[in-house]
Protein backbone atom coordinates (compact mmCIF):
# COMPACT_ATOMS: atom_id res chain seq x y z
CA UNK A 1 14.88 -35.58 -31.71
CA UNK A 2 11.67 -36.45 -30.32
CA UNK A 3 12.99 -35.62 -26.64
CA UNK A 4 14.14 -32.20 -28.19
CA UNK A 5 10.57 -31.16 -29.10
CA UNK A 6 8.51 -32.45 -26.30
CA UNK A 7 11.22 -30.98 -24.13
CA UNK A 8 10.39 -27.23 -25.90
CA UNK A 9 7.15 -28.05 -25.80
CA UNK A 10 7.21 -28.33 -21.89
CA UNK A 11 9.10 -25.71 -21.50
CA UNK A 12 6.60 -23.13 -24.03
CA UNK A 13 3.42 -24.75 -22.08
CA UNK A 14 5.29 -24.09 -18.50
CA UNK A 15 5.89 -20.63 -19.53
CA UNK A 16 2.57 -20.19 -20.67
CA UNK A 17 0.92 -20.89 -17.98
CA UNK A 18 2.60 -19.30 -15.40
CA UNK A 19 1.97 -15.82 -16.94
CA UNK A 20 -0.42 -13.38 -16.82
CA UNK A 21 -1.47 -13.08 -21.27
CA UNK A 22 -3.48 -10.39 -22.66
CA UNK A 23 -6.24 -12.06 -23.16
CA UNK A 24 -5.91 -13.71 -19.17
CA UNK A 25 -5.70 -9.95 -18.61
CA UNK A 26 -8.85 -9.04 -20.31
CA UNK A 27 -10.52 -11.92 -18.93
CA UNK A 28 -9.81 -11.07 -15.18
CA UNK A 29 -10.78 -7.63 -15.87
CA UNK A 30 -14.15 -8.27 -17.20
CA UNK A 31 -14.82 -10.98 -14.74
CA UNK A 32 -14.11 -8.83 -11.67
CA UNK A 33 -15.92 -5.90 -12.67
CA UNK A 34 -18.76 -7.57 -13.45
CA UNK A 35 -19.05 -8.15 -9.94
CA UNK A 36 -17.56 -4.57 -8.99
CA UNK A 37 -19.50 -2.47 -11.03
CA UNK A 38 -22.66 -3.49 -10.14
CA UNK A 39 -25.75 -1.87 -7.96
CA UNK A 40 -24.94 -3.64 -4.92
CA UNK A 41 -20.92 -3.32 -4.88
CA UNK A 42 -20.99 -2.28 -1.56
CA UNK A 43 -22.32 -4.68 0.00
CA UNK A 44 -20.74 -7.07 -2.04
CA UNK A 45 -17.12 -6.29 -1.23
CA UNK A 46 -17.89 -6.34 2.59
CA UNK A 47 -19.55 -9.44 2.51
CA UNK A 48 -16.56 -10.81 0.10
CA UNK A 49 -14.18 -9.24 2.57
CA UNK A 50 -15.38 -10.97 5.19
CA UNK A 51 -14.78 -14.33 3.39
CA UNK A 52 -11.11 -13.40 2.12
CA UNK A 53 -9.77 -12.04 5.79
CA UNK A 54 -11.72 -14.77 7.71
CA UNK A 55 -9.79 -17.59 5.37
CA UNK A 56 -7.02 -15.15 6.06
CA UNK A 57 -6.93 -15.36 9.87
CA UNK A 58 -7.84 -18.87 10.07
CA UNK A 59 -4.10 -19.64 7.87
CA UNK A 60 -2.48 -16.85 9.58
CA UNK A 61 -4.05 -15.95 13.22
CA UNK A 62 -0.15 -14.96 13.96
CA UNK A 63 -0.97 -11.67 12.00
CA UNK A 64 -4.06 -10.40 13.64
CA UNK A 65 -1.74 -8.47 16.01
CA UNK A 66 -1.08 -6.51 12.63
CA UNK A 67 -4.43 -5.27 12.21
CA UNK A 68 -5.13 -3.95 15.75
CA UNK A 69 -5.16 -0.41 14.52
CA UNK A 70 -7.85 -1.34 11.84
CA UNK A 71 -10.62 -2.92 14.15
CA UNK A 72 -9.91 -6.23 13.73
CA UNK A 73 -11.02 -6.57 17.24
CA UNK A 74 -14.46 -6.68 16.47
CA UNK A 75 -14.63 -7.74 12.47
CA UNK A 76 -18.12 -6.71 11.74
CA UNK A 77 -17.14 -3.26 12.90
CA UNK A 78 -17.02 -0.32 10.83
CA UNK A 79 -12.93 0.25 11.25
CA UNK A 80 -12.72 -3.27 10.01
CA UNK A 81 -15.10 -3.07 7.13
CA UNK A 82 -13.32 -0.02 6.18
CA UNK A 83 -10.15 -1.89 6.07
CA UNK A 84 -11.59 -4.79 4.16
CA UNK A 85 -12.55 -1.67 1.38
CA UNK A 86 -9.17 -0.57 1.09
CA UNK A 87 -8.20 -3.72 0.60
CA UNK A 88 -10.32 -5.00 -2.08
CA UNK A 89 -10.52 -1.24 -3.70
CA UNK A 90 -6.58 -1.80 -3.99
CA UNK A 91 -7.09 -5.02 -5.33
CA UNK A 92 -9.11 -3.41 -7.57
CA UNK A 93 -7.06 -1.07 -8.85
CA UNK A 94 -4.05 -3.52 -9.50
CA UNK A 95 -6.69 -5.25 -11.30
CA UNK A 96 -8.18 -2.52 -13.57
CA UNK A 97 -4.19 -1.47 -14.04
CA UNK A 98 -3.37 -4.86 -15.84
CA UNK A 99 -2.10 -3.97 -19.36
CA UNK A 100 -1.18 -0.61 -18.19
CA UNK A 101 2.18 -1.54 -17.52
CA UNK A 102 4.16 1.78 -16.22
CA UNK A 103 1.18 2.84 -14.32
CA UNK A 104 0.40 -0.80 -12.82
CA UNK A 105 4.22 -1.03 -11.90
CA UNK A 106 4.03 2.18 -10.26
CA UNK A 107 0.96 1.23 -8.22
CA UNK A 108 2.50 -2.10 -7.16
CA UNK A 109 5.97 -0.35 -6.53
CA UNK A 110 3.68 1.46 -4.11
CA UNK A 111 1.91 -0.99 -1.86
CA UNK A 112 5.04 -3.09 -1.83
CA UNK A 113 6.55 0.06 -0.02
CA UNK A 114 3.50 0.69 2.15
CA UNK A 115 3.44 -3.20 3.19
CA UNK A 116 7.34 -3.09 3.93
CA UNK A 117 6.68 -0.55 6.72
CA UNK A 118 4.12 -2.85 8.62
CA UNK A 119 6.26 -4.84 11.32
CA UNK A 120 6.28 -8.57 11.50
CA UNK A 121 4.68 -8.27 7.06
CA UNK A 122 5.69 -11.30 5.34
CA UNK A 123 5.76 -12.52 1.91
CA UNK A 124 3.72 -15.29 2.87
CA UNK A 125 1.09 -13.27 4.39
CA UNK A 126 0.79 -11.45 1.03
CA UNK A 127 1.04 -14.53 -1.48
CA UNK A 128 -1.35 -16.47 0.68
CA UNK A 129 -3.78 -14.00 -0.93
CA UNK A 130 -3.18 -15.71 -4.10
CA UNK A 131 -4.54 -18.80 -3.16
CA UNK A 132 -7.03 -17.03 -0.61
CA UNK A 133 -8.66 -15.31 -3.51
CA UNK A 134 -8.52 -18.26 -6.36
CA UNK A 135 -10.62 -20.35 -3.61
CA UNK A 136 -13.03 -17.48 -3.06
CA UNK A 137 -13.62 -15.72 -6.10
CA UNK A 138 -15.68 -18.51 -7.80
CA UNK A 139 -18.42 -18.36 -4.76
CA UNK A 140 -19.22 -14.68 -6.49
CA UNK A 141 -17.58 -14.63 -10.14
CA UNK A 142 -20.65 -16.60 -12.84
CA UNK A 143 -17.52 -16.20 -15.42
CA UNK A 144 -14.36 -17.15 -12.99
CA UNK A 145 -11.46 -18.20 -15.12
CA UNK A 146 -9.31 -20.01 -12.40
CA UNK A 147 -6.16 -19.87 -14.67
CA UNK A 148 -6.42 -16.64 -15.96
CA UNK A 149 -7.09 -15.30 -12.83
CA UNK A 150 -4.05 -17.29 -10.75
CA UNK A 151 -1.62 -16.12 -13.76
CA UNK A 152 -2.41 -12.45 -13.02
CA UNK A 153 -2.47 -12.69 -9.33
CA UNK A 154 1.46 -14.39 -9.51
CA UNK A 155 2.11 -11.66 -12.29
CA UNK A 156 0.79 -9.07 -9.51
CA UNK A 157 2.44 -10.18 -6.21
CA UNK A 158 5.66 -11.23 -7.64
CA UNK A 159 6.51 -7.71 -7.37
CA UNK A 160 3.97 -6.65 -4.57
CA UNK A 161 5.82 -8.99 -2.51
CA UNK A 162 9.93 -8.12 -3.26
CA UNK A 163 11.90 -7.31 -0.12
CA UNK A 164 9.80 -9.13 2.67
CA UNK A 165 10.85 -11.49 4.63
């Protein structure tokens, strides 16, 4: 009997923490825009940017060849820092969406469609994000949640991610 229950009680703390909870939701939200939303955004996301695609590259330097039309050339460039925008402003979005479940499937339905075009995309390109932007976001987040935020980001590129190699 005793097997029984701590065997459910694996089970209901491995499902627990592998998903993205409203209050995980609520948490990421208010965590990121706190850093969003703030006077010097901007400036923020580029410098952020940098970090995320320079950890990025250094796992991945098969995939600059992707990015040629975007500047990567030359990463302080504008076309780059552009890039690194739409990015992050996408990011944003997905994250701001969370809760909104039609209109957060909708968006992700989209990238994943945009990101299935791009020749030589993997899914590992994309989940690497994942654990790009738990090791990052705690260098600018006061209030980083590291679970809440990895639970979301799985709940977010589990889909973001279907079809790719």
């Amino acid at each position: 009997m005793m097997r029984i229950i701590l065997a459910l009680c694996l089970v209901a703390y491995a499902s627990a923490s592998s998903c993205c909870s409203a209050g995980d939701m609520q948490k990421v939200r208010d965590s990121w825009n706190s850093l969003w939303n703030n006077a010097d955004a901007s400036t923020t996301k580029v410098i952020f940017g940098r970090e995320v695609f320079n950890r990025y590259f250094e796992k991945f330097p098969e995939s600059v060849d992707m990015f040629k039309n975007v500047g990567v050339d030359d990463r302080d460039s504008a076309a780059f820092s552009c890039h690194m925008l739409r990015v992050l402003n996408g990011l944003d979005l997905l994250v701001n969406l969370l809760g909104e479940d039609d209109a957060l499937e909708a968006e992700i339905e989209h990238l994943n469609h945009q990101h299935l075009q791009y020749d030589g995309m993997k899914a590992a390109y994309l989940w690497s994000m994942v654990d790009i932007l738990t090791e990052a976001l705690p260098s600018v987040l006061d209030d980083y949640d590291a679970l809440s935020f990895k639970n979301c980001l799985v709940y977010i590129y589990t889909d973001y991610t279907k079809g790719l190699p």
